[in-house]
Protein backbone atom coordinates (compact mmCIF):
# COMPACT_ATOMS: atom_id res chain seq x y z
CA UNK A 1 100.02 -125.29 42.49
CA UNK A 2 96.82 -123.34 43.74
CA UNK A 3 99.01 -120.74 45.47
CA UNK A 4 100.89 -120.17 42.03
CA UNK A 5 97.65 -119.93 39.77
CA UNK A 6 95.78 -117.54 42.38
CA UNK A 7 99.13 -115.41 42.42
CA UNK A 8 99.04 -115.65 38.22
CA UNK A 9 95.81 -114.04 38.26
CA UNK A 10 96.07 -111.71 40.46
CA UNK A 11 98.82 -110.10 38.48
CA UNK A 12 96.80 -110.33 35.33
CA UNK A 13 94.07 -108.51 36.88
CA UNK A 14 96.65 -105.78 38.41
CA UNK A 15 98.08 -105.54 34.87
CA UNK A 16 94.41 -104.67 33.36
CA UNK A 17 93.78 -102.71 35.74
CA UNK A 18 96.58 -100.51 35.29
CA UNK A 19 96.56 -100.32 31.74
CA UNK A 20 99.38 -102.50 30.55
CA UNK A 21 97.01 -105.12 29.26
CA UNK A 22 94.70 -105.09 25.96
CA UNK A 23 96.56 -101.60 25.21
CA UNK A 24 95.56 -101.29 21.22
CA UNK A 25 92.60 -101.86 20.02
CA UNK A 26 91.90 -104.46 17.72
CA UNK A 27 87.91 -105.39 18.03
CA UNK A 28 87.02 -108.65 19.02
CA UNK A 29 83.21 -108.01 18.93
CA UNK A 30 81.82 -106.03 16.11
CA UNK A 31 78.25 -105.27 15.18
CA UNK A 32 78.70 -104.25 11.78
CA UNK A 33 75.38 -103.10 10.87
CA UNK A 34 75.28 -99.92 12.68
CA UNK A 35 78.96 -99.18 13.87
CA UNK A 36 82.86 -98.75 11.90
CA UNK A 37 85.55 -101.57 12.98
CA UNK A 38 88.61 -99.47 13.25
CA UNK A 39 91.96 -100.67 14.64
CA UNK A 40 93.86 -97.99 16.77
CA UNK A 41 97.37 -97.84 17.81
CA UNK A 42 98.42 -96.09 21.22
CA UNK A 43 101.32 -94.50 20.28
CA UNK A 44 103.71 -91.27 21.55
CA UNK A 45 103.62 -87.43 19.63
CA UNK A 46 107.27 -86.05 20.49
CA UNK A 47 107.72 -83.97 16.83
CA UNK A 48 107.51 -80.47 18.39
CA UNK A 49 104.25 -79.94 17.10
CA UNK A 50 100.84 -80.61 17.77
CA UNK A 51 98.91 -82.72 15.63
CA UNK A 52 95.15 -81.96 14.97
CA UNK A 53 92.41 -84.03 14.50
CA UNK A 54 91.74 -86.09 10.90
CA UNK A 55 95.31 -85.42 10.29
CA UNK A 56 97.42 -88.37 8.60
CA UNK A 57 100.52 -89.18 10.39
CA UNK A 58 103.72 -91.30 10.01
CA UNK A 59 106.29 -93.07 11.76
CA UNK A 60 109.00 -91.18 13.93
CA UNK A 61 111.05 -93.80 15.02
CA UNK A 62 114.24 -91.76 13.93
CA UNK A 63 113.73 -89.39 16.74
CA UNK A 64 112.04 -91.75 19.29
CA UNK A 65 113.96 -91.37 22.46
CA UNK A 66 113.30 -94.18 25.01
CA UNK A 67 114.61 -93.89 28.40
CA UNK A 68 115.44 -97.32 28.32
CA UNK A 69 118.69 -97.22 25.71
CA UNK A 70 117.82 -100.58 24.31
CA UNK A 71 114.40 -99.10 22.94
CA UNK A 72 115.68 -95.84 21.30
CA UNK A 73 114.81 -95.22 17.80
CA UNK A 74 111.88 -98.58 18.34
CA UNK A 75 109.20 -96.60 20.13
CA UNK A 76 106.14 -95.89 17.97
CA UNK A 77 106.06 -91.93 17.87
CA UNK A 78 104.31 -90.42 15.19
CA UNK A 79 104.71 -86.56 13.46
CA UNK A 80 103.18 -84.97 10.64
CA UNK A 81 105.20 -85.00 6.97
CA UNK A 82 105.66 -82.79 4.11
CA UNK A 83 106.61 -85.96 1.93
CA UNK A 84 104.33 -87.17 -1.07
CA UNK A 85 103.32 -90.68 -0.34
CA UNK A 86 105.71 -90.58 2.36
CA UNK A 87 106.77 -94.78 2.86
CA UNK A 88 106.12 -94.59 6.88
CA UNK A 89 102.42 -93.58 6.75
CA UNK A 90 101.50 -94.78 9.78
CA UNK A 91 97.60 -94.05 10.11
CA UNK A 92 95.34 -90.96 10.75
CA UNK A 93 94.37 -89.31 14.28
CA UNK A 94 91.11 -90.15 15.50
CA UNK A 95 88.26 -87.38 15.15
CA UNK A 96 88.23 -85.24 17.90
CA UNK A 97 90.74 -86.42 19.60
CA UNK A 98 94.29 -84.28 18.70
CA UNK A 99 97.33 -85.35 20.00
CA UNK A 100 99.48 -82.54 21.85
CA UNK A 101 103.18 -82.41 21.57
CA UNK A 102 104.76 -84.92 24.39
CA UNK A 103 101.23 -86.83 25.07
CA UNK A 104 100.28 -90.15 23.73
CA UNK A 105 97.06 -90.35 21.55
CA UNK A 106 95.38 -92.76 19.51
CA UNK A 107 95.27 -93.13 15.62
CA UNK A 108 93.47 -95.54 13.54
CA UNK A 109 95.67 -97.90 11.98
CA UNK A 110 92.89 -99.72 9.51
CA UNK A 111 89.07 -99.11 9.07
CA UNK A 112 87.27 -95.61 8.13
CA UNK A 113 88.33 -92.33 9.09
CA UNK A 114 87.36 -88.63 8.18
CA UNK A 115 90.77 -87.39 7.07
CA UNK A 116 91.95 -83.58 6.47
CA UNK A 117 92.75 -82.99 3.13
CA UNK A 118 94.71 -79.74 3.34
CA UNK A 119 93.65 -76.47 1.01
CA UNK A 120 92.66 -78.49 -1.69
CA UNK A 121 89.27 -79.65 -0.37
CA UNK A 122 87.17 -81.99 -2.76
CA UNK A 123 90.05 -82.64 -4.55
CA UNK A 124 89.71 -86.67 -3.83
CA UNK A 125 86.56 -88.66 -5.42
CA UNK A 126 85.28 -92.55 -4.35
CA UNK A 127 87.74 -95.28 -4.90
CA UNK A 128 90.95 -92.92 -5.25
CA UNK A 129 94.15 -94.32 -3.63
CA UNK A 130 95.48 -91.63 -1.66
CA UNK A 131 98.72 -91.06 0.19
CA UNK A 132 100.25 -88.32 2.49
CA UNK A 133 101.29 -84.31 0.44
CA UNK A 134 103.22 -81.78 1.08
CA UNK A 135 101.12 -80.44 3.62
CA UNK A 136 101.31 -81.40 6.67
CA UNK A 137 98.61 -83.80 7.88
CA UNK A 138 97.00 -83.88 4.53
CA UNK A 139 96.06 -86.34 2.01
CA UNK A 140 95.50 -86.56 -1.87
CA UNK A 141 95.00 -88.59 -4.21
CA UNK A 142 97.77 -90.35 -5.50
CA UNK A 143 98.28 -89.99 -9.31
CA UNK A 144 101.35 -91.08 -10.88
CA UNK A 145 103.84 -93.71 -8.67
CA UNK A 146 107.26 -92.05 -8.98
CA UNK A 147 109.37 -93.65 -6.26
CA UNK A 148 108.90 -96.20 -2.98
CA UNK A 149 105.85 -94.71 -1.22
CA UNK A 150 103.25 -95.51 0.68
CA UNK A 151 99.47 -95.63 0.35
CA UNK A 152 97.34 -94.18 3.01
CA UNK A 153 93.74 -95.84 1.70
CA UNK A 154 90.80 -95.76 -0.38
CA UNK A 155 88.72 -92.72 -0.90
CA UNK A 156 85.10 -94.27 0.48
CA UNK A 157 83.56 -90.60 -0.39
CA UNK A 158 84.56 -87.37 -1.20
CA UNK A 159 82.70 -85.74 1.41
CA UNK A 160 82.31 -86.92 4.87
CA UNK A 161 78.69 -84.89 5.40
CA UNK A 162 78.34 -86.48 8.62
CA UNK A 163 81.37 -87.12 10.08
CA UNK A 164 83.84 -84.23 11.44
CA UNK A 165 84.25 -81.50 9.13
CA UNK A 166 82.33 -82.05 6.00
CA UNK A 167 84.24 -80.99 3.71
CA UNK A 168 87.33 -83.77 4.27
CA UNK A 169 86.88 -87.12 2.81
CA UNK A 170 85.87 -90.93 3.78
CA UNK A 171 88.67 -93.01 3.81
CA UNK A 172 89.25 -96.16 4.21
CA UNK A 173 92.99 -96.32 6.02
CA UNK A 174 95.01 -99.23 5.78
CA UNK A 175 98.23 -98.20 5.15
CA UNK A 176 99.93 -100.07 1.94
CA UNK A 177 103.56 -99.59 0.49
CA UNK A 178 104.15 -99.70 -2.95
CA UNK A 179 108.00 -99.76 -4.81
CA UNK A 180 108.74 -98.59 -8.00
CA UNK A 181 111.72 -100.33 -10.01
């Protein structure tokens, strides 16, 4: 029974050191006074494109492409979208930290983020909903619910003055679907 537990943790501690273990981050220990909880997501960028920083991003599960055949179309790839409140908003790219075509990145899934908002810059005030546009990577506020769509978040501020580029808002992701009948 000794030999068995001794042999159990070794391969946990292989595992996390290697990666496999703990891979997204959901914070366990927070200090909430001085620092953001944010959630992150590991995930894959195979769209063709490169996706900048502060951009929003959705789900590409059409064109994920596993090696293993029982995975395809299950992987969690992300791309940009030219789709209004497009219903697979997935989350937004961390600042910083793009995610090149065929590399694996990390985008926050649920907490604050400094988000690009496209050519319409100010165009989002404190405690609009926004969603994904028609430009890639950018978000809006979302005015009128037409069809099924997805929220990205909450506007926190309309200018992030200290975060990224200044001129993009604080929002709060946590990506929310919404139907219309």
């Amino acid at each position: 029974m000794k030999k068995l537990f001794s042999i159990s943790l070794a391969l946990l501690f292989a595992l996390s050191v290697i990666g496999v273990a703990f891979a997204d981050g959901i914070p366990v220990a927070v200090e909430p006074k001085n620092y953001p909880t944010v959630w992150t997501q590991i995930v894959y960028n195979g769209s063709g494109s490169d996706i900048s920083t502060g951009y929003a991003v959705v789900w590409d599960f059409d064109t994920s492409d596993s090696s293993i055949t029982a995975y395809d179309d299950m992987c969690p790839w992300v791309k940009t979208t030219t789709t209004a409140s497009d219903p697979w908003t997935a989350g937004v790219t961390t600042v910083d930290k793009a995610i090149n075509n065929g590399d694996t990145g990390v985008i926050i899934i649920k907490g604050p983020a400094v988000v690009y908002d496209g050519p319409a810059d100010g165009t989002q005030t404190a405690d609009d909903l926004v969603g994904t546009t028609t430009t890639a990577g950018a978000v809006a506020e979302v005015t009128a619910v037409t069809n099924d769509g997805a929220f990205l978040g909450v506007c926190i501020k309309d200018s992030a003055s200290n975060q990224g580029n200044a001129a993009d808002p604080l929002i709060y992701v946590n990506p929310t679907l919404f139907f219309d009948d």
